[in-house]
N, C-alpha and C. Protein backbone atom coordinates (compact mmCIF):
# COMPACT_ATOMS: atom_id res chain seq x y z
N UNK A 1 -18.70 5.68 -1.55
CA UNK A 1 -17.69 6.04 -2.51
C UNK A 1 -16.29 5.72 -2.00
N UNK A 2 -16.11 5.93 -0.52
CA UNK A 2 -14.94 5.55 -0.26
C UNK A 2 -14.59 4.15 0.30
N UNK A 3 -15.73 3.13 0.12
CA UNK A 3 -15.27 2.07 0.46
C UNK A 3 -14.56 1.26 -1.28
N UNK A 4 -15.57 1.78 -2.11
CA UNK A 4 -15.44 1.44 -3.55
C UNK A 4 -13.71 1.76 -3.76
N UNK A 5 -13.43 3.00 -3.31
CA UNK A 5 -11.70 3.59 -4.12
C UNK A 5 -10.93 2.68 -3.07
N UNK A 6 -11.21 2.40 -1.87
CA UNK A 6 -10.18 1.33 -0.95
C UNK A 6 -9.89 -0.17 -1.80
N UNK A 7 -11.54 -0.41 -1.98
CA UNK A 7 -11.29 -1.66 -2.56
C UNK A 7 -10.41 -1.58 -4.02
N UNK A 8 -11.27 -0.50 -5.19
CA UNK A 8 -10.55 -0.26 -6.28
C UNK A 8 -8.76 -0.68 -5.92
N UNK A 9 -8.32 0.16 -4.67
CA UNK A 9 -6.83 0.32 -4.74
C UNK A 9 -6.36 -1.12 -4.25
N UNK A 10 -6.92 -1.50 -3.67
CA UNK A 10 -6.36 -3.18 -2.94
C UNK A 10 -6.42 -4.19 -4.23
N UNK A 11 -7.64 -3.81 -5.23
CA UNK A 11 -7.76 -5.15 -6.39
C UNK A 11 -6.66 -4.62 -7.40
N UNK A 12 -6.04 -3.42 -7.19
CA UNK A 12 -4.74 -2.93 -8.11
C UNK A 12 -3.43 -3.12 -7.57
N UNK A 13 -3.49 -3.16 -6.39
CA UNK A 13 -2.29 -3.80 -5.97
C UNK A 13 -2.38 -5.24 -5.86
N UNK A 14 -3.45 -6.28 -6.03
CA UNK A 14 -3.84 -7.39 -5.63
C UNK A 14 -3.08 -7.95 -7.36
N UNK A 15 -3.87 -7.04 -7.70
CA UNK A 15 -3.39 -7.38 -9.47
C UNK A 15 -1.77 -7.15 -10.19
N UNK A 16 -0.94 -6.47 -8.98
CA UNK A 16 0.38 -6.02 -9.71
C UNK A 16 1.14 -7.16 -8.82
N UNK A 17 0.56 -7.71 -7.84
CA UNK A 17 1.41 -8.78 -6.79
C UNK A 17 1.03 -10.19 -7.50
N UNK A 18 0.48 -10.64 -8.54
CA UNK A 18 0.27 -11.82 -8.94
C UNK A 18 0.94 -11.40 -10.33
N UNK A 19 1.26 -10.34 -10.73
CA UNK A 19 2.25 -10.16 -11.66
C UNK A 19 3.89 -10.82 -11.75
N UNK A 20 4.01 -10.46 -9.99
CA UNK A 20 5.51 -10.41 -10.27
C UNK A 20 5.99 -11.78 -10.25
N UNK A 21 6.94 -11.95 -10.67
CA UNK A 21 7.75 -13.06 -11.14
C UNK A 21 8.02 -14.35 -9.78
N UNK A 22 9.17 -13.64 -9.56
CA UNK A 22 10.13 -14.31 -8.41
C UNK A 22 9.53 -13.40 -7.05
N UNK A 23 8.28 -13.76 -6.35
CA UNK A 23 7.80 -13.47 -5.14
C UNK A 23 8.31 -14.05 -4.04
N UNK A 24 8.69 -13.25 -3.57
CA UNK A 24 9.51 -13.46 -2.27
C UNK A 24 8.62 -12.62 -0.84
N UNK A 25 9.28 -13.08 0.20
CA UNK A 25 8.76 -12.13 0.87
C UNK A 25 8.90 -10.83 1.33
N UNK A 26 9.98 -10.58 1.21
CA UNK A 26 10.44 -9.17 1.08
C UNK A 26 9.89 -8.32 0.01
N UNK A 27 9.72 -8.52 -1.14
CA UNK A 27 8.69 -8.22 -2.31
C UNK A 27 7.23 -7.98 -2.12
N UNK A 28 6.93 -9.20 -1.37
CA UNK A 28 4.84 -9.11 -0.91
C UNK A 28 5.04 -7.80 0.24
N UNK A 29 5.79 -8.17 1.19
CA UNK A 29 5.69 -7.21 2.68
C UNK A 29 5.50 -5.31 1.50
N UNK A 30 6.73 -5.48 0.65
CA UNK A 30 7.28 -3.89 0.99
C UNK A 30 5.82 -3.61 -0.50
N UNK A 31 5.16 -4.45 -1.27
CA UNK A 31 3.90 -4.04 -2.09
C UNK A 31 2.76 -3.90 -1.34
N UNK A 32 2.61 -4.50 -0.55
CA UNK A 32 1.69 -4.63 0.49
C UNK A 32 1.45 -3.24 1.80
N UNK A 33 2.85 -3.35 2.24
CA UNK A 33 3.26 -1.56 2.97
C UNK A 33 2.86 -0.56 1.77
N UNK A 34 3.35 -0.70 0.65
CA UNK A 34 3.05 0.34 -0.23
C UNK A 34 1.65 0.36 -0.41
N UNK A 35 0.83 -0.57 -0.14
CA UNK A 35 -0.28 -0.18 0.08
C UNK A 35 -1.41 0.49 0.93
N UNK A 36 -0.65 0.34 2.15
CA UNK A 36 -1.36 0.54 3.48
C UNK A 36 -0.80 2.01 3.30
N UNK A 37 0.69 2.51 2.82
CA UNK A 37 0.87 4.33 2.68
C UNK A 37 0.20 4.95 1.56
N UNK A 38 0.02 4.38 0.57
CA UNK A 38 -0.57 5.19 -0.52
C UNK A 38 -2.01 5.31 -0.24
N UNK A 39 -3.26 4.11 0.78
CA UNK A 39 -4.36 4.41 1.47
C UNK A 39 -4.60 5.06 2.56
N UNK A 40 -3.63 5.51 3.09
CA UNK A 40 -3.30 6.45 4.61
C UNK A 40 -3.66 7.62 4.52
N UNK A 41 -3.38 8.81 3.41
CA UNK A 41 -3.61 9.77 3.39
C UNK A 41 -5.61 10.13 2.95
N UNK A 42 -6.15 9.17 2.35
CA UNK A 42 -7.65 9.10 1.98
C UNK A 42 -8.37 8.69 3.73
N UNK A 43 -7.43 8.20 4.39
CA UNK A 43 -7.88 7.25 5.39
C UNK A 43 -8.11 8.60 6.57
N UNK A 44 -6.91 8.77 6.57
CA UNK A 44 -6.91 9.95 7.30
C UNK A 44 -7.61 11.48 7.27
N UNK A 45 -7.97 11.46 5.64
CA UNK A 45 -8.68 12.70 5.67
C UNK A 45 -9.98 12.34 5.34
N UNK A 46 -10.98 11.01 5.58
CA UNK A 46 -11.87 10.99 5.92
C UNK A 46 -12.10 10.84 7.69
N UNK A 47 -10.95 10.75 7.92
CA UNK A 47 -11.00 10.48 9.80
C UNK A 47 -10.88 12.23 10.14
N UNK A 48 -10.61 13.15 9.78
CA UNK A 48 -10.50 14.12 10.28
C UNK A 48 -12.07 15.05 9.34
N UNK A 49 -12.03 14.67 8.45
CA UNK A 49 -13.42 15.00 7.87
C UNK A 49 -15.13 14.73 9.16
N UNK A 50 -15.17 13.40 9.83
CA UNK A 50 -16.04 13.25 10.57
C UNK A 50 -15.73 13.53 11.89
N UNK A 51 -14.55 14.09 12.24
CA UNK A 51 -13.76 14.48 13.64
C UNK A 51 -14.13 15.79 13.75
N UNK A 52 -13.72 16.62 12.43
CA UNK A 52 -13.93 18.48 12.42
C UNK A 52 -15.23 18.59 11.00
N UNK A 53 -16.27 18.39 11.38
CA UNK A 53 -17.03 18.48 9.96
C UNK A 53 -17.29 20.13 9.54
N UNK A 54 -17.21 20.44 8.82
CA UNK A 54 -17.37 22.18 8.68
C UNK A 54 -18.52 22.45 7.30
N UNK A 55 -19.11 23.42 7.38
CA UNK A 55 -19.77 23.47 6.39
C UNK A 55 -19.69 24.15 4.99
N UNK A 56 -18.84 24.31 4.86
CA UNK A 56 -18.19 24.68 3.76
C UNK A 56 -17.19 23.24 3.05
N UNK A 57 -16.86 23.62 1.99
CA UNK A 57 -16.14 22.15 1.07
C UNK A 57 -14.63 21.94 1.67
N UNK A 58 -14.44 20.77 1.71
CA UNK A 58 -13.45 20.45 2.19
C UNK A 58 -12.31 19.90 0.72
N UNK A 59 -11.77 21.07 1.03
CA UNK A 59 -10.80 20.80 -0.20
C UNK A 59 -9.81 19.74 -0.26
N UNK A 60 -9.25 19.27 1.34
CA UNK A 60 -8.31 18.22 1.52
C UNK A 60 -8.53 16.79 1.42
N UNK A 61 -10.25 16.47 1.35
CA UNK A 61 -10.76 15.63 1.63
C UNK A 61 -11.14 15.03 -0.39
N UNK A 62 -11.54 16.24 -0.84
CA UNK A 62 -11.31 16.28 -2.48
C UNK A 62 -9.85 16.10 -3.11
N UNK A 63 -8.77 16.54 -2.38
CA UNK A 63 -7.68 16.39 -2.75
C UNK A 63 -7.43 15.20 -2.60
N UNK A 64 -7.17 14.04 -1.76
CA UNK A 64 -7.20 13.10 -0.75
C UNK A 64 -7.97 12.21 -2.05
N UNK A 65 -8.90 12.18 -2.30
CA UNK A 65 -9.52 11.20 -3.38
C UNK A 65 -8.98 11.09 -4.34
N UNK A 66 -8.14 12.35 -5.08
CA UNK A 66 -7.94 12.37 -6.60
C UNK A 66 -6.20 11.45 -6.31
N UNK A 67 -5.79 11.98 -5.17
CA UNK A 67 -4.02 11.03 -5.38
C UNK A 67 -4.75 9.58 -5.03
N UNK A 68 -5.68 9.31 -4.27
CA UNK A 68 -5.54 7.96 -3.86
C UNK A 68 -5.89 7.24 -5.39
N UNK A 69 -6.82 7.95 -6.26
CA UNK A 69 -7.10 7.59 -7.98
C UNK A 69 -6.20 7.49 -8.91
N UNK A 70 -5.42 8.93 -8.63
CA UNK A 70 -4.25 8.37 -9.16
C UNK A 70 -3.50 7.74 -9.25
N UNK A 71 -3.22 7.41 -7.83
CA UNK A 71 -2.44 5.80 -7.41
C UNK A 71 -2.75 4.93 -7.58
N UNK A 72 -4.50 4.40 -7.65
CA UNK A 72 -4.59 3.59 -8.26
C UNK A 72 -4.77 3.45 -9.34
N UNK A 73 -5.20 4.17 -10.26
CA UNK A 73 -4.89 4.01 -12.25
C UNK A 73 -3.42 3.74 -13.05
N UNK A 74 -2.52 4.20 -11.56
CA UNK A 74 -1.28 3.74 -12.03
C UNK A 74 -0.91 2.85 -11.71
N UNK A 75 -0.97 2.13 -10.49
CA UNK A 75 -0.63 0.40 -10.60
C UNK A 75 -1.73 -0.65 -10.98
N UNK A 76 -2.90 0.20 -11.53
CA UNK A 76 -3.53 -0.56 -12.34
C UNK A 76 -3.26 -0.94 -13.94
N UNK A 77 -2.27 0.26 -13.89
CA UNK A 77 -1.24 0.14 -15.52
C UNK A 77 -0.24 -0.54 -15.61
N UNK A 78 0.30 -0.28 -14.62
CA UNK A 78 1.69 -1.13 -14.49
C UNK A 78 1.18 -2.72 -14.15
N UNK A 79 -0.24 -2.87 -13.70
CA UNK A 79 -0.08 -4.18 -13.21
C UNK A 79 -0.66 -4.63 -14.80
N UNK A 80 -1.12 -3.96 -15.32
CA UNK A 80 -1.59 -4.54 -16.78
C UNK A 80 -0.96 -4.70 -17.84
N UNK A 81 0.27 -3.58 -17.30
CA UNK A 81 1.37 -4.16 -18.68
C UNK A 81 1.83 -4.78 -18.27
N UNK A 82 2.15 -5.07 -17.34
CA UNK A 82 3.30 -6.70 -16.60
C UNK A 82 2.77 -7.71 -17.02
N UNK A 83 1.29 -7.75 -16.88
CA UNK A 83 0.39 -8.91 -16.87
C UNK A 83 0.80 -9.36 -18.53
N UNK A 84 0.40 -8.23 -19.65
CA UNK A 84 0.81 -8.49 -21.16
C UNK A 84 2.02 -8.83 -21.42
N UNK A 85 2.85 -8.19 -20.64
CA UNK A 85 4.21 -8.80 -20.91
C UNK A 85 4.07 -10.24 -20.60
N UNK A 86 4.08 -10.70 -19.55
CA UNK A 86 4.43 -12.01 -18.65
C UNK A 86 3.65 -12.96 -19.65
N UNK A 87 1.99 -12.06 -19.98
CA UNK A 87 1.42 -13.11 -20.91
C UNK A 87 2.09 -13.37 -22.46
N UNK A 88 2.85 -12.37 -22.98
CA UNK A 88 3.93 -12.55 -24.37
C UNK A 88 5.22 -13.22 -23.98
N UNK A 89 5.58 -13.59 -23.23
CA UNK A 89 6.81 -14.34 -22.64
C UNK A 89 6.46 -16.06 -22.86
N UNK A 90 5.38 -15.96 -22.14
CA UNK A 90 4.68 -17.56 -21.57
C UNK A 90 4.68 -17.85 -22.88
């Protein structure tokens, strides 16, 4: 499940970086960083999940899934309206 939401989030940022217009490199680097922080916190609380395993539910580790989803359903929006736009322009 958590290799699926890594990838999910990389093919949503993969998809909002072939959006943008005038790509530069300063543009790829700081979408690209924004990617590696918005996967950090899922990253990290499956690294402390198999470090301290407890038997009871791990609420941070449930928490930890739903922002990394959220983050990605939202630049999966934004990369889809860019995409409609850019495609009504052309």
């Amino acid at each position: 499940m958590s290799i699926l939401t890594f990838l999910l989030l990389a093919v949503s940022f993969i998809a909002l970086h072939q959006t943008i217009r005038n790509r530069t490199f300063s543009k790829s680097f700081l979408l690209y960083l924004a990617l590696v922080v918005s996967a950090f916190p899922l990253a990290y609380a499956l690294y402390d999940d198999a470090k301290h395993p407890t038997a009871d539910a791990n609420i941070g580790l449930g928490l930890a899934f739903f922002l990394t989803w959220g983050i990605t359903a939202g630049v999966a929006i934004v990369a889809f309206v860019k995409y409609l736009d850019k495609r009504k322009k052309a």
